[in-house]
C-alpha atoms as a PDB file:
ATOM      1  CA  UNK A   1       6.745  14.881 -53.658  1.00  0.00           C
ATOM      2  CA  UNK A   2       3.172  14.788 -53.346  1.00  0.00           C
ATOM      3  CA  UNK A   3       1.238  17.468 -55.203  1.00  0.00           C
ATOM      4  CA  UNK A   4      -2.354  18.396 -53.804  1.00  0.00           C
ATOM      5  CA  UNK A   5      -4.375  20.895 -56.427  1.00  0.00           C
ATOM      6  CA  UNK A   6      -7.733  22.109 -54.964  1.00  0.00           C
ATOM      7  CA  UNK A   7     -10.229  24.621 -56.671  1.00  0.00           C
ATOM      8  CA  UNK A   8     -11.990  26.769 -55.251  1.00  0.00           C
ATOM      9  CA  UNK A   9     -15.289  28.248 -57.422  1.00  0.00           C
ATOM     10  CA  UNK A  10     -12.973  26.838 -60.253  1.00  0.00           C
ATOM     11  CA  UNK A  11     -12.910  23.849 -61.583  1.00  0.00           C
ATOM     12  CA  UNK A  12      -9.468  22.153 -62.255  1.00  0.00           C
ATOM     13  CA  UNK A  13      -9.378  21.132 -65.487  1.00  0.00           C
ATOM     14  CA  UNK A  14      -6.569  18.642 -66.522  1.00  0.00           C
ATOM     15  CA  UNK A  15      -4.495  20.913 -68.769  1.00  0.00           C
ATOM     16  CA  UNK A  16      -4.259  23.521 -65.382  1.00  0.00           C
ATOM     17  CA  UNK A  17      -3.499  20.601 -63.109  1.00  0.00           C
ATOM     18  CA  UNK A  18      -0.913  19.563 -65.589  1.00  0.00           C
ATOM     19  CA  UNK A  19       0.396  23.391 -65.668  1.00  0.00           C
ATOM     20  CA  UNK A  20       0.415  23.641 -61.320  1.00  0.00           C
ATOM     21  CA  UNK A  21       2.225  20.371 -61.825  1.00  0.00           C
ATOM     22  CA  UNK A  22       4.860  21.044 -63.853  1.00  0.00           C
ATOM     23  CA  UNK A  23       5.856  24.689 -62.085  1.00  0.00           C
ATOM     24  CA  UNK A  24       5.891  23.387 -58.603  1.00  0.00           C
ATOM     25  CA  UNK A  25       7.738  20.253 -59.548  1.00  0.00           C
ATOM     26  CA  UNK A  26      10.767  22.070 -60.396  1.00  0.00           C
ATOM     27  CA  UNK A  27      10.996  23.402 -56.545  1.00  0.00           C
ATOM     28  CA  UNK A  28      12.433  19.843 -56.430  1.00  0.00           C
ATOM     29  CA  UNK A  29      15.595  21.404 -57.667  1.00  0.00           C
ATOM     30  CA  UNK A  30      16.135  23.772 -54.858  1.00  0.00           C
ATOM     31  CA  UNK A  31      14.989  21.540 -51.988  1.00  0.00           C
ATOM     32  CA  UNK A  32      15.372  17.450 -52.664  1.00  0.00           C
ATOM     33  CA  UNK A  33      13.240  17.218 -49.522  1.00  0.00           C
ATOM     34  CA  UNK A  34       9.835  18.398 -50.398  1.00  0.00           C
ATOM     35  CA  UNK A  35       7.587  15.943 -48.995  1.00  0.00           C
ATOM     36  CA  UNK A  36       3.997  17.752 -49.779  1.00  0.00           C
ATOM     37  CA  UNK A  37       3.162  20.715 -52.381  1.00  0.00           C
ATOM     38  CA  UNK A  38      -0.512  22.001 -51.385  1.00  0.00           C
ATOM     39  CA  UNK A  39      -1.672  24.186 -54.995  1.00  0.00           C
ATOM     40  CA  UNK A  40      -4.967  26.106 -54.232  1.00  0.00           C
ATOM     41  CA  UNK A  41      -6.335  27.647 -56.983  1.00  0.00           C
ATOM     42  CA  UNK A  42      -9.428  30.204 -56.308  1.00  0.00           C
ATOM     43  CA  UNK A  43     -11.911  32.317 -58.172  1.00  0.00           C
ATOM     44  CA  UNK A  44     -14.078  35.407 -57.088  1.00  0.00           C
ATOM     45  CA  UNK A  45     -15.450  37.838 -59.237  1.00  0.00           C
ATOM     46  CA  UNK A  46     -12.166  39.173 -61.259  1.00  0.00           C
ATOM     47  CA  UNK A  47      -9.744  38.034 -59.011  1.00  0.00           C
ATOM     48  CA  UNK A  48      -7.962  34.963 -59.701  1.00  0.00           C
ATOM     49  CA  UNK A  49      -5.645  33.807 -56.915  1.00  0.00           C
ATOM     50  CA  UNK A  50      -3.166  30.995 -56.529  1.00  0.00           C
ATOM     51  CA  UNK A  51      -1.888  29.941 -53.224  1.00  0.00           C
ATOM     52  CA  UNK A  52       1.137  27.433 -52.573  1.00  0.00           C
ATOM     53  CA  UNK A  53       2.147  25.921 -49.748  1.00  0.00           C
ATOM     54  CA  UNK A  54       5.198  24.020 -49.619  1.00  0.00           C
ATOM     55  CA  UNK A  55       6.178  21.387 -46.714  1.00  0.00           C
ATOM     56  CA  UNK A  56       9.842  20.084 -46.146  1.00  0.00           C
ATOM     57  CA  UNK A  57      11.846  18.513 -43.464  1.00  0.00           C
ATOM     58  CA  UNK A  58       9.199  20.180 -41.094  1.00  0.00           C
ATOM     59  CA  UNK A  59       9.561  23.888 -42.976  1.00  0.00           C
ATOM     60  CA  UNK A  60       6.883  25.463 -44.423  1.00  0.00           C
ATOM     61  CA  UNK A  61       7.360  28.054 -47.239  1.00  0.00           C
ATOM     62  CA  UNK A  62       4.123  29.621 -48.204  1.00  0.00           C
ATOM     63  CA  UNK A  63       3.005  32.407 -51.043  1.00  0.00           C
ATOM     64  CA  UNK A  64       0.030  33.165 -52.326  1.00  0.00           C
ATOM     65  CA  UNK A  65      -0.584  35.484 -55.654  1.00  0.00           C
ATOM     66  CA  UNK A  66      -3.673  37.146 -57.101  1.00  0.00           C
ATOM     67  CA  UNK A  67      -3.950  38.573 -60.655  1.00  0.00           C
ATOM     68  CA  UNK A  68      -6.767  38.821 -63.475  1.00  0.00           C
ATOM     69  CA  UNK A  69      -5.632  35.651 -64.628  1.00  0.00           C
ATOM     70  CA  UNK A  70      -5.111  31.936 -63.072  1.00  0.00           C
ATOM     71  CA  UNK A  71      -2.243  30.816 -65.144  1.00  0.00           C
ATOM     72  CA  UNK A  72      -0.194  34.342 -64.716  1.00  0.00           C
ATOM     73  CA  UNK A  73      -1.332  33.842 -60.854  1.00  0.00           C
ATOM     74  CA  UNK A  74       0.702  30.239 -60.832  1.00  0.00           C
ATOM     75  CA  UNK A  75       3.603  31.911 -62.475  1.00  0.00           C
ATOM     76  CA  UNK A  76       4.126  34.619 -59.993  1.00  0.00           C
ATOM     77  CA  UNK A  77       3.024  32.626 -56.953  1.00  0.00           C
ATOM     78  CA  UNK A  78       6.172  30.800 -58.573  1.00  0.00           C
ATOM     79  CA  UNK A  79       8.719  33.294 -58.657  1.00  0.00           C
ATOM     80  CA  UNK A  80       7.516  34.674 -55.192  1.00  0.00           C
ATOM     81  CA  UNK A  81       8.237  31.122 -53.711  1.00  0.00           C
ATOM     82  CA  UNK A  82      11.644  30.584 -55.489  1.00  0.00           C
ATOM     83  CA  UNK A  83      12.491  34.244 -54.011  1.00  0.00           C
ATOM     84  CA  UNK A  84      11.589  32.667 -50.326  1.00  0.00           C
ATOM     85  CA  UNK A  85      13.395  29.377 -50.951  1.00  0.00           C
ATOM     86  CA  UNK A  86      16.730  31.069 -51.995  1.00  0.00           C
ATOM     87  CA  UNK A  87      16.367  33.195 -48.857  1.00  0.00           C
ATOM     88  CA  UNK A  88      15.551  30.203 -47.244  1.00  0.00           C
ATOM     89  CA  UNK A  89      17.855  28.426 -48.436  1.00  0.00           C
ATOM     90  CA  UNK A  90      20.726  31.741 -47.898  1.00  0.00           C
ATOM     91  CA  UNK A  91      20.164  31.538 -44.500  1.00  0.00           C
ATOM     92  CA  UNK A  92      20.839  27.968 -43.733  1.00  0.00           C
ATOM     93  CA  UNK A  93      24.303  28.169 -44.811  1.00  0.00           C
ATOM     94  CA  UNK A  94      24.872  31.805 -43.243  1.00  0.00           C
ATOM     95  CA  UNK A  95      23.505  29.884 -39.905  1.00  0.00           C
ATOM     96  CA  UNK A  96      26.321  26.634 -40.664  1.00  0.00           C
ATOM     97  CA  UNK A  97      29.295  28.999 -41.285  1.00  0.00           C
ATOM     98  CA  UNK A  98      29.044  31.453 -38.543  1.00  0.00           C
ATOM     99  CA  UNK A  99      30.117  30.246 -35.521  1.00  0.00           C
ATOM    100  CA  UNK A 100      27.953  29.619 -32.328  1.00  0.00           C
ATOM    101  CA  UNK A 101      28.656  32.216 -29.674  1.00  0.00           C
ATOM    102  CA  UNK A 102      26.538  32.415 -26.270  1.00  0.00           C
ATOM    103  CA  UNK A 103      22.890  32.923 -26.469  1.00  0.00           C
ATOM    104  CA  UNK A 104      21.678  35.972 -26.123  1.00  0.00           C
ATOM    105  CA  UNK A 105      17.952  36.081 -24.503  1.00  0.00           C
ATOM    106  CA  UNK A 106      15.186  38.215 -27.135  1.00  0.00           C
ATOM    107  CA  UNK A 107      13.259  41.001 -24.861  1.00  0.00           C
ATOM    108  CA  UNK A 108       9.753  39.931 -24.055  1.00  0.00           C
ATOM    109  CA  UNK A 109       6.929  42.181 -23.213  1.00  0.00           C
ATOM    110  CA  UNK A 110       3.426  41.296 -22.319  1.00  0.00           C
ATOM    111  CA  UNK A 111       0.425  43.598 -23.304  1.00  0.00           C
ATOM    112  CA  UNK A 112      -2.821  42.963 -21.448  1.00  0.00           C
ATOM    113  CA  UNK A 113      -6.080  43.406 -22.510  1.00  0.00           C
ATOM    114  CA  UNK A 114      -9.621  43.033 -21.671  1.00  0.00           C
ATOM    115  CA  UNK A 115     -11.505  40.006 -22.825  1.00  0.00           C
ATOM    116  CA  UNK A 116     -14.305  40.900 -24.867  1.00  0.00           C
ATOM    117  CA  UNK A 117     -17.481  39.310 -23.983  1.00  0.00           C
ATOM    118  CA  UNK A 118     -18.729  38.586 -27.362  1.00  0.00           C
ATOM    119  CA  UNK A 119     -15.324  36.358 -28.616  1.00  0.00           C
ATOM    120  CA  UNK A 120     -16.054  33.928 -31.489  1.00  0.00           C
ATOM    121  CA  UNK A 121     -13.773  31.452 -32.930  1.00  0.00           C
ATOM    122  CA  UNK A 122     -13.897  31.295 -36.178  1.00  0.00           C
ATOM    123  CA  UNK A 123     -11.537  29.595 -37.441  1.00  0.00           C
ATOM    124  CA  UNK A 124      -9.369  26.806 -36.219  1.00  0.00           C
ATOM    125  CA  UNK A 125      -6.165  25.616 -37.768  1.00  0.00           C
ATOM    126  CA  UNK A 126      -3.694  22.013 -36.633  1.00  0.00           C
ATOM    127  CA  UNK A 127      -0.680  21.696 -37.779  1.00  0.00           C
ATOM    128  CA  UNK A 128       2.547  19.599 -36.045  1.00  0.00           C
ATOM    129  CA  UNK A 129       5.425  21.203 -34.180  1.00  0.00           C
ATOM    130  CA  UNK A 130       8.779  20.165 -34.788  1.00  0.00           C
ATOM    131  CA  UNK A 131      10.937  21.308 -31.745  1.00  0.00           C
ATOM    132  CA  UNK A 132      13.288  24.275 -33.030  1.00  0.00           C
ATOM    133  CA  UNK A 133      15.469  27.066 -31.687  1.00  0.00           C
ATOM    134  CA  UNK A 134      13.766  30.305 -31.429  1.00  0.00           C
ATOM    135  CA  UNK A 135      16.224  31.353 -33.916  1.00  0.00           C
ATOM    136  CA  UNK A 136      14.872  28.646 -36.142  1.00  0.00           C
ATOM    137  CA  UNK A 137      11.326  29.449 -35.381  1.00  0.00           C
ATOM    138  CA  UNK A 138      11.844  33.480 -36.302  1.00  0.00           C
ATOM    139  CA  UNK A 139      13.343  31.910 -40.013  1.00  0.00           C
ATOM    140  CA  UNK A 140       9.990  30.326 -40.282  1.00  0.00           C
ATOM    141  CA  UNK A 141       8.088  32.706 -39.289  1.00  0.00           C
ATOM    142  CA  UNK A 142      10.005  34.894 -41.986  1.00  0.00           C
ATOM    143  CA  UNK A 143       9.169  32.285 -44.468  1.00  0.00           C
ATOM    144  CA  UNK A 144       5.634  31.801 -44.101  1.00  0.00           C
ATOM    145  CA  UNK A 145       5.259  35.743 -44.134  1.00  0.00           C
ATOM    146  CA  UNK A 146       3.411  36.159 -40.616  1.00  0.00           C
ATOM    147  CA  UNK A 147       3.391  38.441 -37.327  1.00  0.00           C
ATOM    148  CA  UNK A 148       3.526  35.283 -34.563  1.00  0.00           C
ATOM    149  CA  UNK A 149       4.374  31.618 -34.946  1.00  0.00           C
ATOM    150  CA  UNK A 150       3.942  28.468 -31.890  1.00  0.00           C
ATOM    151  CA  UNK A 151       6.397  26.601 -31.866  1.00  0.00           C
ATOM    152  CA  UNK A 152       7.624  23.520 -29.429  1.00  0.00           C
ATOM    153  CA  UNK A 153      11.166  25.240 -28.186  1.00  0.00           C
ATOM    154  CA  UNK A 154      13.817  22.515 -28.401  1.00  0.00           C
ATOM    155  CA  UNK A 155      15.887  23.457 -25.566  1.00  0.00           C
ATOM    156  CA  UNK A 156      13.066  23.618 -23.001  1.00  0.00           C
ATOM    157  CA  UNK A 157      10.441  21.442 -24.480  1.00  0.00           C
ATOM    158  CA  UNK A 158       7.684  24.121 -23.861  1.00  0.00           C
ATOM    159  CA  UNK A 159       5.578  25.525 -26.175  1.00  0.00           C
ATOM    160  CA  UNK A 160       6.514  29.359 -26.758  1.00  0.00           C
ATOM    161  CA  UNK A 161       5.631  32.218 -29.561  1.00  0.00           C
ATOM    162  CA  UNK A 162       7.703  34.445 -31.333  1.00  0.00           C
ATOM    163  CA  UNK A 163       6.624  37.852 -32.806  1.00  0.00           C
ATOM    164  CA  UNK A 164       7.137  40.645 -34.690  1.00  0.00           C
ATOM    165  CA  UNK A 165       7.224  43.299 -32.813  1.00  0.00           C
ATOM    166  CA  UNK A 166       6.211  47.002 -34.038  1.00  0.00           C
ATOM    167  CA  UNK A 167      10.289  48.199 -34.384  1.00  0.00           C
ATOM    168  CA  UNK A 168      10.793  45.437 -36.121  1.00  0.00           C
ATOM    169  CA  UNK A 169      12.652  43.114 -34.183  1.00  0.00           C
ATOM    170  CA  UNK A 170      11.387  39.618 -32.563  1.00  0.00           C
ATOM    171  CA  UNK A 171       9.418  39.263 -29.130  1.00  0.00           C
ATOM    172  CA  UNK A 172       9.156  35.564 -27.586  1.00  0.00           C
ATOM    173  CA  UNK A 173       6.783  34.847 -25.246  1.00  0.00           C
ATOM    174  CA  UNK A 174       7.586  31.698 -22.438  1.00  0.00           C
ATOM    175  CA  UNK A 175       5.657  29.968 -20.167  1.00  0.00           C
ATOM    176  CA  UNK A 176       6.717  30.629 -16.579  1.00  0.00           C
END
């Protein structure tokens, strides 16, 4: 597994990239295919946040955790990732057991809205798309704790987007 530590208004020193080390190595336990561990550690004012993001097999598990503190920030940035792994991990052999009945299409709806003149980008994010199931897709999306996630879907090749909707359950959106 590679292990990236960055610092942010802080600088790493080696006894904290030794600590960051040592607690995200032992994800290596849960999932043997960890490829890349991304540790940002951050300062501003009081706040002292740590933010993981794990990569494997195409899956990434994200948590972030902000406290007075930088080393009680890794800790529970820790337990809040082995919470999403075991769920992660839960689900994968809930999916292989139950057996595979028809599929059943998710509701879509489409909300318009006027485009607002004054639209700035400003940010911009790449990251690659490993075809999955929409199924697959809403367990990642689950994972990385967000509304949306673009995906490539692996029965029609296109690119599609699953959300949360406000009752809770999923939307997907298709190209036509």
């Amino acid at each position: 597994m590679n292990i990236i530590i960055n610092g942010r208004h802080l600088e790493v020193t080696p006894a904290l990239r030794e600590y960051a080390e040592k607690k995200v190595k032992k994800f290596e336990r849960f999932l043997s295919n960890i490829t890349e561990a991304v540790v940002t550690l951050s300062v501003e004012k009081y706040r002292h946040k740590a933010e993981v993001l794990l990569k494997a097999n195409g899956v990434m598990i994200q948590a972030e955790s902000v406290t007075s503190e930088i080393y009680s920030s890794i800790d529970d940035v820790v337990e809040k990732l082995e919470k999403q792994i075991k769920k992660y991990k839960g689900k994968l052999t809930a999916h292989r057991k139950e057996n595979r009945s028809p599929k059943t299409s998710i509701p879509v709806t489409v909300e318009e809205t006027e485009p607002n003149p004054e639209v700035r980008i400003i940010k911009r994010k790449r990251f690659e798309m490993k075809p999955m199931t929409p199924e697959e897709a809403a367990m990642q999306m689950e994972l990385l704790d967000k509304d949306f996630f673009v995906f490539t879907n692996a029965e029609t090749g296109s690119i599609n987007v699953i959300y949360r909707r406000n009752d809770g359950n999923f939307g997907l959106i298709e190209p036509a």
